[in-house]
C-alpha atoms as a PDB file:
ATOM      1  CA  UNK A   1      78.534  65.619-168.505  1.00  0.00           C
ATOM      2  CA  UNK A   2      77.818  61.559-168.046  1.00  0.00           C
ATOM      3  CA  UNK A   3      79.110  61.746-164.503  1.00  0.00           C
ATOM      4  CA  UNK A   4      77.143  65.192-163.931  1.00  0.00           C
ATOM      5  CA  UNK A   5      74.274  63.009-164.665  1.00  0.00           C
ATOM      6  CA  UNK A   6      74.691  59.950-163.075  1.00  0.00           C
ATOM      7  CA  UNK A   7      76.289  62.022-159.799  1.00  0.00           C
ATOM      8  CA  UNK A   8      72.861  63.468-159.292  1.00  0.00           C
ATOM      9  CA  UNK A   9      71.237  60.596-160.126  1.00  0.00           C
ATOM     10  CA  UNK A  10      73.038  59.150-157.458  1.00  0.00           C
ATOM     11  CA  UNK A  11      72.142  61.510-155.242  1.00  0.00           C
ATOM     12  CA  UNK A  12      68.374  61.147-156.008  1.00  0.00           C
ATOM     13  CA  UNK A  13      68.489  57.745-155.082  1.00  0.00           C
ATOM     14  CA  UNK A  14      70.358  58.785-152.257  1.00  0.00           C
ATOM     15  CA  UNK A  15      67.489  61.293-151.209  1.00  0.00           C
ATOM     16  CA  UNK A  16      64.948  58.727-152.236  1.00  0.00           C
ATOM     17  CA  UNK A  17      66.405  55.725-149.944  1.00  0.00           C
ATOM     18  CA  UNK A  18      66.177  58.700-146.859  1.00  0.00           C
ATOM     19  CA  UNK A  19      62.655  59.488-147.174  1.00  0.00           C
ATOM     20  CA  UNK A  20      62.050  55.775-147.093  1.00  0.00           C
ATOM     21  CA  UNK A  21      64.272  55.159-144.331  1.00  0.00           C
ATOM     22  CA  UNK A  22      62.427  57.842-142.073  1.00  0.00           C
ATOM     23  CA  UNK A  23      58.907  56.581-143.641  1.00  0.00           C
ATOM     24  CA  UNK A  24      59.971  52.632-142.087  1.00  0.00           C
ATOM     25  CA  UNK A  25      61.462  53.938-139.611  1.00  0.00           C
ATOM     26  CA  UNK A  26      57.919  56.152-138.477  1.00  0.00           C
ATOM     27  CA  UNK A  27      55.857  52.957-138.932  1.00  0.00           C
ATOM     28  CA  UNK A  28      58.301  50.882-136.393  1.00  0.00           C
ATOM     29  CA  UNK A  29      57.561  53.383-134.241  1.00  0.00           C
ATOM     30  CA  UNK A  30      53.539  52.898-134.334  1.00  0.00           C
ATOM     31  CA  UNK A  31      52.640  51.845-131.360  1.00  0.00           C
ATOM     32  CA  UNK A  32      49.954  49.441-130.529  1.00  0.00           C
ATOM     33  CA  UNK A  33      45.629  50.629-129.813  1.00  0.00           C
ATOM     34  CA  UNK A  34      46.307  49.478-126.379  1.00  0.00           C
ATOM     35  CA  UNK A  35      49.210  51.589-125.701  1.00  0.00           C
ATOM     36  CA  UNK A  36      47.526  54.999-127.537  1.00  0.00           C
ATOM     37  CA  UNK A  37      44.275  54.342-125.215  1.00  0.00           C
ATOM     38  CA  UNK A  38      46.468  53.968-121.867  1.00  0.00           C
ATOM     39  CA  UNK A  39      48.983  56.894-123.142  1.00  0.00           C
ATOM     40  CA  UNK A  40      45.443  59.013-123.709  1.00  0.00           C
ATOM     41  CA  UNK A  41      43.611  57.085-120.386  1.00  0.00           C
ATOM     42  CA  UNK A  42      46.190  57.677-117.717  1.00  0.00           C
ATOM     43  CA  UNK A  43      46.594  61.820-117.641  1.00  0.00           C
ATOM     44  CA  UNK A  44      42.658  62.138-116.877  1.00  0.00           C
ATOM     45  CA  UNK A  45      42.842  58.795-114.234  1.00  0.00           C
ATOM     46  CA  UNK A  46      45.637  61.117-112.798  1.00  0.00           C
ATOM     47  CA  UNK A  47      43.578  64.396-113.238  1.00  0.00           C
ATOM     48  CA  UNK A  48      40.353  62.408-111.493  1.00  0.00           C
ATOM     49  CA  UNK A  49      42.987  60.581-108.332  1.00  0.00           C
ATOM     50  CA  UNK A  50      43.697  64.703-107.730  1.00  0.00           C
ATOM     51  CA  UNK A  51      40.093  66.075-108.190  1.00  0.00           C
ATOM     52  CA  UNK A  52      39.116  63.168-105.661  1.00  0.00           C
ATOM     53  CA  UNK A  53      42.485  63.766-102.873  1.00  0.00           C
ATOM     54  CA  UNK A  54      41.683  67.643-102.947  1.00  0.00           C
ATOM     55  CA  UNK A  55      38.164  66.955-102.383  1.00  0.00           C
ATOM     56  CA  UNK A  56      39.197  64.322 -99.569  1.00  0.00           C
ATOM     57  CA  UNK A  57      41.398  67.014 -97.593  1.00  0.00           C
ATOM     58  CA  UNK A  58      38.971  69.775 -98.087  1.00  0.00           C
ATOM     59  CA  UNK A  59      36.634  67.031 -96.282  1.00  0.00           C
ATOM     60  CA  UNK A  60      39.311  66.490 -93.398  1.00  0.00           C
ATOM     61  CA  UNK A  61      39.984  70.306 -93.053  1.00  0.00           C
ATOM     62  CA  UNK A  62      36.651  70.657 -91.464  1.00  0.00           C
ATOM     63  CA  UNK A  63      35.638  73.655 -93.105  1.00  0.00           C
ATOM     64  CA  UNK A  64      31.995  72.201 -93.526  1.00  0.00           C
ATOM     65  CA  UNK A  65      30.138  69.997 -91.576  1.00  0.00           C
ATOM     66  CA  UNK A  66      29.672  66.007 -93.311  1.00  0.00           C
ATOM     67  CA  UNK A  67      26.156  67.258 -93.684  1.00  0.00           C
ATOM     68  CA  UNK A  68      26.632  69.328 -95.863  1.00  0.00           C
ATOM     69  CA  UNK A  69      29.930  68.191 -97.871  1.00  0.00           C
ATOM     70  CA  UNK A  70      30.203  65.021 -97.621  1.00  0.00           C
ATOM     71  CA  UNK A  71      33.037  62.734 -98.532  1.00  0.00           C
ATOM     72  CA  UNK A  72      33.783  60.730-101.641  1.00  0.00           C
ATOM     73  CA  UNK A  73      33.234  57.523-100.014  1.00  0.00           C
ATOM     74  CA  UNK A  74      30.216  58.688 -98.599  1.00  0.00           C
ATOM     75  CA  UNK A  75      29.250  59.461-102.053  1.00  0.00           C
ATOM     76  CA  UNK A  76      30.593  57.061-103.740  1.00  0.00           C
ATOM     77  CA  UNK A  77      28.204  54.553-101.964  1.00  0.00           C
ATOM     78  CA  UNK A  78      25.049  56.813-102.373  1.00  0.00           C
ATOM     79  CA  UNK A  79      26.147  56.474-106.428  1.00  0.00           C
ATOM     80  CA  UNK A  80      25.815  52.681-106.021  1.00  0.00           C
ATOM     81  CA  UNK A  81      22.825  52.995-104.105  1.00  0.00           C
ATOM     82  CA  UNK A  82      21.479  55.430-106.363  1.00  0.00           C
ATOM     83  CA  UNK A  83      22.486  53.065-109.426  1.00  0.00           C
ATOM     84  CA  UNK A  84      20.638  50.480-108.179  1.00  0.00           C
ATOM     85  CA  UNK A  85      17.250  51.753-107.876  1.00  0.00           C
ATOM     86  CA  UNK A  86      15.304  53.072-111.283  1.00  0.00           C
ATOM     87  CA  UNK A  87      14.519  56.863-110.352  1.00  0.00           C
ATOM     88  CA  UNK A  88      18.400  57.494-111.346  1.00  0.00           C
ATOM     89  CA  UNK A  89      17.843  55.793-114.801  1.00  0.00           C
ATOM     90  CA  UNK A  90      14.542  57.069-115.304  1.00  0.00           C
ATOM     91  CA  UNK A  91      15.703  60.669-114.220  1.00  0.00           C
ATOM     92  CA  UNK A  92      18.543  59.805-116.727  1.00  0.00           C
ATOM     93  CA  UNK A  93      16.336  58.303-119.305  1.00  0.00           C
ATOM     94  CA  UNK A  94      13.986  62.143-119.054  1.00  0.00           C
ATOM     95  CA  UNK A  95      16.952  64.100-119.627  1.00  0.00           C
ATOM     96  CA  UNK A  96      18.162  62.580-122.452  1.00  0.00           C
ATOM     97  CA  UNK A  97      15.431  62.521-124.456  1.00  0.00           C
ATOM     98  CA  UNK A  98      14.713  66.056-123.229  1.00  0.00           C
ATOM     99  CA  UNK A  99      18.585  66.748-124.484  1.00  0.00           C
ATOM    100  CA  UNK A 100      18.384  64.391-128.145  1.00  0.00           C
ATOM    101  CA  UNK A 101      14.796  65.978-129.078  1.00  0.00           C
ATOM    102  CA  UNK A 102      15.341  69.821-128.779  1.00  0.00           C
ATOM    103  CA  UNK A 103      19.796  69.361-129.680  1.00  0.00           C
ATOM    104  CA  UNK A 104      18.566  67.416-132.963  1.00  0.00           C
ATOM    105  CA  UNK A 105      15.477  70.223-133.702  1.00  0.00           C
ATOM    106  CA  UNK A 106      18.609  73.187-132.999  1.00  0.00           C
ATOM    107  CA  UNK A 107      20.988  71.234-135.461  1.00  0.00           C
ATOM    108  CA  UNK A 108      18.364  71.656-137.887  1.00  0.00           C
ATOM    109  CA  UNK A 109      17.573  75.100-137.086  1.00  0.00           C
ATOM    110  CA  UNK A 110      21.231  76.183-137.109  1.00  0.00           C
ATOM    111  CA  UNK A 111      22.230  74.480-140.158  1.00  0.00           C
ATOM    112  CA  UNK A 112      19.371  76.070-141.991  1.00  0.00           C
ATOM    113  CA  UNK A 113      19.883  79.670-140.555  1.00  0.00           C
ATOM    114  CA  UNK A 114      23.598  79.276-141.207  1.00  0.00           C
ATOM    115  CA  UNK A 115      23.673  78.058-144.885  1.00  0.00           C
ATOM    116  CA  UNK A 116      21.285  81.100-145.874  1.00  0.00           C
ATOM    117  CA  UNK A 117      23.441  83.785-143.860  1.00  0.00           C
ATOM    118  CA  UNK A 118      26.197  82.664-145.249  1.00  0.00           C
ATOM    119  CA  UNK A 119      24.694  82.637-148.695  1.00  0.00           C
ATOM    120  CA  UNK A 120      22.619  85.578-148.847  1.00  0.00           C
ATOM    121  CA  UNK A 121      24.311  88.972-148.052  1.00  0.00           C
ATOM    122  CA  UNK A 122      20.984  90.713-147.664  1.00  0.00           C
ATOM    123  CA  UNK A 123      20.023  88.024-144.358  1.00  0.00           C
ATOM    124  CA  UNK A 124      24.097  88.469-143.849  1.00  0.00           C
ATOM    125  CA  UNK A 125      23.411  92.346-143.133  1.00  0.00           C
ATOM    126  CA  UNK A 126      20.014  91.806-141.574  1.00  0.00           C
ATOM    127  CA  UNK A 127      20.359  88.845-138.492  1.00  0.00           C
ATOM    128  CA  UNK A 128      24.511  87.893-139.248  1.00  0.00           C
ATOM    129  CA  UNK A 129      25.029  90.591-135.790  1.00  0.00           C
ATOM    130  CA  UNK A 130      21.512  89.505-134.058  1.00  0.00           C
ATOM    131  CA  UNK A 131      22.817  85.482-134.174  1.00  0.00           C
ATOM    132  CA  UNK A 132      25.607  86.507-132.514  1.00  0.00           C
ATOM    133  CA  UNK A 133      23.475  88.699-129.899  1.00  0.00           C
ATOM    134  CA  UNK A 134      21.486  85.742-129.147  1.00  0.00           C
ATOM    135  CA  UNK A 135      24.421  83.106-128.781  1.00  0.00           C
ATOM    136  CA  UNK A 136      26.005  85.812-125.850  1.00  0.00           C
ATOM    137  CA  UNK A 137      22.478  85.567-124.365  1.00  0.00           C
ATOM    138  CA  UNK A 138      22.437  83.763-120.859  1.00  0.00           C
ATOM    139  CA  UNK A 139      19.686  80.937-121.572  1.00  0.00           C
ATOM    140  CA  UNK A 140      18.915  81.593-117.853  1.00  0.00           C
ATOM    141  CA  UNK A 141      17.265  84.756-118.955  1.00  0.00           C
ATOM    142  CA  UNK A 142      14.416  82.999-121.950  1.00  0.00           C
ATOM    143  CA  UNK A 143      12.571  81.273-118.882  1.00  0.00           C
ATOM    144  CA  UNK A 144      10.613  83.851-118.127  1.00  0.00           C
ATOM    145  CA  UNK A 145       9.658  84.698-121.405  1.00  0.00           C
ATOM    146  CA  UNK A 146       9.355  80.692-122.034  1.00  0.00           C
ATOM    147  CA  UNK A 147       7.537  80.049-118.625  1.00  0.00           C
ATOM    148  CA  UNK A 148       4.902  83.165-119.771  1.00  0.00           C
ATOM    149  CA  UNK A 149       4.180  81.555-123.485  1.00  0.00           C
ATOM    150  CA  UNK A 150       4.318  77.811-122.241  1.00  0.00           C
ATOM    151  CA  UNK A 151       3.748  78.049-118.712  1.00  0.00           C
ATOM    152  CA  UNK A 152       5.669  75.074-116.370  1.00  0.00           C
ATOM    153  CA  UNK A 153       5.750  72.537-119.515  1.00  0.00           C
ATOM    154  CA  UNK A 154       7.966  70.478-121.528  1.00  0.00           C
ATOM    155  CA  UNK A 155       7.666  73.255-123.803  1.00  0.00           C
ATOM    156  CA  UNK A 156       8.986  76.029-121.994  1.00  0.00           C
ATOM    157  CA  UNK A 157      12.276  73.817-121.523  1.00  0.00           C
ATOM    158  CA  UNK A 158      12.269  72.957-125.346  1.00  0.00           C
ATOM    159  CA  UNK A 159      11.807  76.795-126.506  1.00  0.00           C
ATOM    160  CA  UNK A 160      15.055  77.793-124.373  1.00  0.00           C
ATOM    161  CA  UNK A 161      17.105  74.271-125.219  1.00  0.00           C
ATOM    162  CA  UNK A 162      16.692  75.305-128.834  1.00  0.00           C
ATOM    163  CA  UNK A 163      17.457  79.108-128.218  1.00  0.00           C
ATOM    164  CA  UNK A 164      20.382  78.432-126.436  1.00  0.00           C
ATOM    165  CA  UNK A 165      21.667  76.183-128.901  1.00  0.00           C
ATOM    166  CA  UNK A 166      20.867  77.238-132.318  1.00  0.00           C
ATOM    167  CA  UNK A 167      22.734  80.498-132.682  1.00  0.00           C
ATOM    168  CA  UNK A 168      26.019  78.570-131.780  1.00  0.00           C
ATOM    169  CA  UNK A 169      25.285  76.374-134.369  1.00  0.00           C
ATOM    170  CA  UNK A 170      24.459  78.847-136.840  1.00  0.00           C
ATOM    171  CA  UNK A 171      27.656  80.786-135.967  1.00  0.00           C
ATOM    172  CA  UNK A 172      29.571  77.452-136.775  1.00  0.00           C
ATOM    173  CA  UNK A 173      28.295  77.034-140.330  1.00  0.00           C
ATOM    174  CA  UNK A 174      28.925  80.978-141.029  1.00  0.00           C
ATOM    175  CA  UNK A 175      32.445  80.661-139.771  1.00  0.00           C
ATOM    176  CA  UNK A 176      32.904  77.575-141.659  1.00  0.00           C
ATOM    177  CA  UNK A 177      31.381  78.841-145.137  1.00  0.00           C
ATOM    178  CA  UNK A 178      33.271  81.906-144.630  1.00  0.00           C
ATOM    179  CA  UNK A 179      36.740  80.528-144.964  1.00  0.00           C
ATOM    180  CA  UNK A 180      36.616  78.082-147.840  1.00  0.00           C
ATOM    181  CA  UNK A 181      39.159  79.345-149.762  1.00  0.00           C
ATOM    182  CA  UNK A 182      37.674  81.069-152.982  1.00  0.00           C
ATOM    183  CA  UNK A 183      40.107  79.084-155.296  1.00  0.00           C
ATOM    184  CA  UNK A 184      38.028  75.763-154.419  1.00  0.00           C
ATOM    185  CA  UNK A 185      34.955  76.896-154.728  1.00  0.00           C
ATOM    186  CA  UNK A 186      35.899  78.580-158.675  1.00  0.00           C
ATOM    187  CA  UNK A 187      37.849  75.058-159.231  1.00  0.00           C
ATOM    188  CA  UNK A 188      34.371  73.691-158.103  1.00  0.00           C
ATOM    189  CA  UNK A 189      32.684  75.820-160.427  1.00  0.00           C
ATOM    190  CA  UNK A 190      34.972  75.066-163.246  1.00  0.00           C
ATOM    191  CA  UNK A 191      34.322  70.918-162.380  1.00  0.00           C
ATOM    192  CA  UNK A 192      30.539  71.379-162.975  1.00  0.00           C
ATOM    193  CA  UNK A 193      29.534  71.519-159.675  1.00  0.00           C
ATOM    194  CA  UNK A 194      26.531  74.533-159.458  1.00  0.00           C
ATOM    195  CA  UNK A 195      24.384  75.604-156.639  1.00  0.00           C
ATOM    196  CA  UNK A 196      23.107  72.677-154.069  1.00  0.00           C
ATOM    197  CA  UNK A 197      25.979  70.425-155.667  1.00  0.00           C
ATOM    198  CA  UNK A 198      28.518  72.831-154.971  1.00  0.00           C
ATOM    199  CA  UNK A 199      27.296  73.083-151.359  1.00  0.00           C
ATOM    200  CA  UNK A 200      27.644  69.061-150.706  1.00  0.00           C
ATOM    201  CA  UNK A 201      30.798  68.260-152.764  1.00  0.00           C
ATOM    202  CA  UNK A 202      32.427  71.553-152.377  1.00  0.00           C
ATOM    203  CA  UNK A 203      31.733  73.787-149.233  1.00  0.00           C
ATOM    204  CA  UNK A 204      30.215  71.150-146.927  1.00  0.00           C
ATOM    205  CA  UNK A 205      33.500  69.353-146.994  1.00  0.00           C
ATOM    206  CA  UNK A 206      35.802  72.094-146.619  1.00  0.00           C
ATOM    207  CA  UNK A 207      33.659  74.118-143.735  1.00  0.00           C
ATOM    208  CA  UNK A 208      33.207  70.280-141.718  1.00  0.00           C
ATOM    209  CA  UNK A 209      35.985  71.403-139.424  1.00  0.00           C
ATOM    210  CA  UNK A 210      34.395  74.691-138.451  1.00  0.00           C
ATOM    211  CA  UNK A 211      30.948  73.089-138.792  1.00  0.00           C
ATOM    212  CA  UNK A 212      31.888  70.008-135.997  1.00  0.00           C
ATOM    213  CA  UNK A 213      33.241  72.857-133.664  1.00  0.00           C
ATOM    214  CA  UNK A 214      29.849  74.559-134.023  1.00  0.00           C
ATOM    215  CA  UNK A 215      27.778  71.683-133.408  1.00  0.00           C
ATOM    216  CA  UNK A 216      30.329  70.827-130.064  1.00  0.00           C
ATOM    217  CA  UNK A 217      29.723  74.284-129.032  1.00  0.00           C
ATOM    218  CA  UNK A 218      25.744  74.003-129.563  1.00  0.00           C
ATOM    219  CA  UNK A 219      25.937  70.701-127.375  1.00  0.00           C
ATOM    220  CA  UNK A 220      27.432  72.648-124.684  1.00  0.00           C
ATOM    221  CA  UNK A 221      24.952  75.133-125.083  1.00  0.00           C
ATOM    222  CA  UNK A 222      21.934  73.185-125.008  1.00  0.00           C
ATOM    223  CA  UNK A 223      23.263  70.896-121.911  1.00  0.00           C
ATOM    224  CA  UNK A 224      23.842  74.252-120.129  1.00  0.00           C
ATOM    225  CA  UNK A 225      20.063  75.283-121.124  1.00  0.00           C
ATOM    226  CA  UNK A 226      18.651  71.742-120.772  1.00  0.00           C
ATOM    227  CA  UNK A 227      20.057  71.800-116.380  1.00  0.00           C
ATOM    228  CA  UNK A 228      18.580  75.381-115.888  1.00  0.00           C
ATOM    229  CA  UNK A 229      15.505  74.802-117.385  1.00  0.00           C
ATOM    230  CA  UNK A 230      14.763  71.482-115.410  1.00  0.00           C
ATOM    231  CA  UNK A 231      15.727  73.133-112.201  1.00  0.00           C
ATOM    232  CA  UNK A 232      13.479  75.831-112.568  1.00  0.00           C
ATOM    233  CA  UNK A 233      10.315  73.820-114.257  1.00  0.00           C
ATOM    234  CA  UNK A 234      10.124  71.029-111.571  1.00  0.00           C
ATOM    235  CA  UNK A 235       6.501  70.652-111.750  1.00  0.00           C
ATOM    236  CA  UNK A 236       6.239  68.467-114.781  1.00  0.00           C
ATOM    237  CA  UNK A 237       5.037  64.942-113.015  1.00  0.00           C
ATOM    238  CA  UNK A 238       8.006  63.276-115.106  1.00  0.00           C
ATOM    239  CA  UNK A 239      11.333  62.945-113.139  1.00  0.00           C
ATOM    240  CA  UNK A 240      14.520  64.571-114.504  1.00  0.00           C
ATOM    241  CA  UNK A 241      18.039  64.769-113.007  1.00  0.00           C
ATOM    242  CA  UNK A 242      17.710  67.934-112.907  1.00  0.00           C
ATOM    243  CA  UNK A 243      14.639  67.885-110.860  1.00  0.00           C
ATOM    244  CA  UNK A 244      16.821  65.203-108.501  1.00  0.00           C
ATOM    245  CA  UNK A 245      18.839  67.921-108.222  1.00  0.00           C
ATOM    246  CA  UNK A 246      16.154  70.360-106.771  1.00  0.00           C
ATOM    247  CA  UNK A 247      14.442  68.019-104.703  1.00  0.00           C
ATOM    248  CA  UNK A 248      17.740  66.464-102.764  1.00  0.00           C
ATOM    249  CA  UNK A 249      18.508  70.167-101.790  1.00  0.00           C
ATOM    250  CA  UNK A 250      15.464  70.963-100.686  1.00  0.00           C
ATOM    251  CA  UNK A 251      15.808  67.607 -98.565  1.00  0.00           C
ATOM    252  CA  UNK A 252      19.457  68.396 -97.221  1.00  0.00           C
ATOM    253  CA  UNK A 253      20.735  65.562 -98.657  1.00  0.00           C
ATOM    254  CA  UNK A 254      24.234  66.188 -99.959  1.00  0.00           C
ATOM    255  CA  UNK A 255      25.393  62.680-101.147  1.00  0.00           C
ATOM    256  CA  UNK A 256      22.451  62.305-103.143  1.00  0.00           C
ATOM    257  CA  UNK A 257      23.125  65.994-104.733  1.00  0.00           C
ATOM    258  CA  UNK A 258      27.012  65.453-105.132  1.00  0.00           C
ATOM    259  CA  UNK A 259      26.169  61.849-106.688  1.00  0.00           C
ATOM    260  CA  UNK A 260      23.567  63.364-109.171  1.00  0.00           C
ATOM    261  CA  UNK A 261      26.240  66.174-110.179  1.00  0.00           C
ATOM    262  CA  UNK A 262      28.481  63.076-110.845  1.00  0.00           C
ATOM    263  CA  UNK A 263      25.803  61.621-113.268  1.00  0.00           C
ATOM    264  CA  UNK A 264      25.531  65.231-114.721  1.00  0.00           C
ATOM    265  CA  UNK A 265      29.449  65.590-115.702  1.00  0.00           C
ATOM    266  CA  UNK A 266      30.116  61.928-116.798  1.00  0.00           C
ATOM    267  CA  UNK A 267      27.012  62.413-119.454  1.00  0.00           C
ATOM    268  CA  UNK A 268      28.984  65.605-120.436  1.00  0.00           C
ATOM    269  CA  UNK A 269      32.615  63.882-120.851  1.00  0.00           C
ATOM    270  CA  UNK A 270      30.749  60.968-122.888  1.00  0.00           C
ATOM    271  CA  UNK A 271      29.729  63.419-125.713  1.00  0.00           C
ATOM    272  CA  UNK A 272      32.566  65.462-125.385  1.00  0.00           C
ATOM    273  CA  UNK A 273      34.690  61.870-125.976  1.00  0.00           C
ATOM    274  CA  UNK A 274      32.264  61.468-128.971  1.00  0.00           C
ATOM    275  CA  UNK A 275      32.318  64.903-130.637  1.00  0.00           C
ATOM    276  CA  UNK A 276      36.294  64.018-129.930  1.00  0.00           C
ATOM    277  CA  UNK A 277      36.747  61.220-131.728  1.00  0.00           C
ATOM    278  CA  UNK A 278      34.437  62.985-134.753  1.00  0.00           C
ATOM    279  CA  UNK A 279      37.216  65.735-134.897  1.00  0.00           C
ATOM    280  CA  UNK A 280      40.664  63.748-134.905  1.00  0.00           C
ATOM    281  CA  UNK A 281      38.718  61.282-137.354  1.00  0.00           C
ATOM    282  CA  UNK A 282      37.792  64.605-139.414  1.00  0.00           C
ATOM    283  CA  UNK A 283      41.941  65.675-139.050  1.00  0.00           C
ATOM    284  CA  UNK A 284      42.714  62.633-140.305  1.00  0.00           C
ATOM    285  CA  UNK A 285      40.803  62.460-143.372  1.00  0.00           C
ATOM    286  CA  UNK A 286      42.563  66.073-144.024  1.00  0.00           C
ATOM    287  CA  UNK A 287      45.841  64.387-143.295  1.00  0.00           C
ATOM    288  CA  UNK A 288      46.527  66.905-140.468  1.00  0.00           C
ATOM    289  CA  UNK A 289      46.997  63.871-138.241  1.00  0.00           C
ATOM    290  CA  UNK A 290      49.692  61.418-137.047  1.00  0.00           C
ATOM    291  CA  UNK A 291      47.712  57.872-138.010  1.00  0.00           C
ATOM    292  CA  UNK A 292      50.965  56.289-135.938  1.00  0.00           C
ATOM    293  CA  UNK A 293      50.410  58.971-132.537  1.00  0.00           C
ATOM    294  CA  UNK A 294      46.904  58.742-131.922  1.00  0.00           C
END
């Protein structure tokens, strides 16, 4: 019976001394913050070098004139050029305020809308289908609507920034409320925590996944809106990159065009890098992340 007992013991230890083995031998493994952000870097430098050779033999192919698609070089330099002056950074400057004021006004909108769907079955059964109606709703189609009530004004473009981005949020928070598991929420319960208190030490945390996702998705949404509506309202005396968009078309000039469309998608990757590093540190918190991979 003694050496029953100190033959498993043995083998505990045994067990014991593996699991520490594999846990050293993970962290001589971790690699260093230069080599995660080069392992993560060089796939979308290798994505961009393809983007820009396609682009370069569509160019040589001749299938449209240099007038009208240009080359990278040849808008590389109209960037620089561009870059240099202040209508790009003013144009930039617009937009982004345009895009902060009417995301930050949806986030509040959806957040609200979403916490009282998803907490009172009688709005549930009354708008839960119609949020989803208006999140499938091109944004493209509110301008006229927006253009009749506000006319060709900032407003118009903040009415159909916040339409287009508010359901999406809203959906978010639903989804996210919806799948707390109900044992956390009655182990909540049984801690003390009632009504607003539950919300922010209970569900809050447990829907932030499906919460972040919504708000990404809103972004997208509202960026979308945001381009459409300054294309179409390009009477407002302010400049806008969208507007730079309208006017170099209606001037034939493709470099300046291709470079603003350049502006346009690095903005987008920025925030997308931002709502990216808000979800992986989110997965780590959960511990559904490899501190030593990423």
């Amino acid at each position: 019976m003694a050496n029953d007992t100190l033959t498993g013991a043995a083998r505990t230890d045994a067990e014991i001394s593996g699991l520490d083995a594999l846990e050293i031998a993970g962290r001589e493994k971790e690699v260093s913050r230069g080599a995660r952000l080069w392992a993560s870097t060089w796939p979308k430098l290798a994505a961009l070098a393809i983007a820009v050779g396609l682009w370069q033999l569509v160019v040589w192919s001749g299938w449209k004139p240099p007038y009208s698609l240009p080359g990278p070089v040849t808008v590389a330099e109209e960037l620089v050029r561009q870059a240099g002056g202040r209508q790009l950074w003013d144009g930039l400057a617009t937009t982004l305020q345009r895009a902060a004021l009417g995301y930050l006004f949806s986030v509040a909108v959806g957040l609200l809308v979403g916490l009282a769907v998803a907490r009172f079955t009688v709005l549930r059964a009354a708008i839960g289908s119609m949020i989803t109606a208006l999140q499938t709703m091109p944004s493209i189609a509110w301008f006229p609507l927006a253009i009749l009530l506000f006319e060709l004004s900032e407003k118009a473009i903040f009415f159909v920034v916040v339409l287009g981005a508010a359901p999406s949020i809203a959906n978010g928070v639903i989804s996210g409320v919806d799948y707390v598991p109900p044992l956390l929420v009655r182990a909540g319960r049984n801690l003390g925590a009632r009504g607003l208190n539950l919300y922010r030490y209970v569900i809050a945390p447990a829907a932030l996944p499906a919460i972040v996702a919504g708000l990404k998705q809103g972004w997208a949404f509202s960026w979308r809106s945001l381009m459409a509506g300054e294309l179409l309202v390009v009477g407002i005396s302010q400049t806008s990159l969208g507007a730079q968009l309208t006017y170099s078309r209606e001037l034939s000039d493709a470099p300046w065009l291709l470079a603003t469309m350049i502006v346009i998608l690095v903005v987008g990757l920025v925030v997308d890098a931002a709502f990216g590093a808000a979800d992986r540190a989110i997965r780590r918190r959960w511990g559904v992340l490899d501190q030593a991979g990423q």
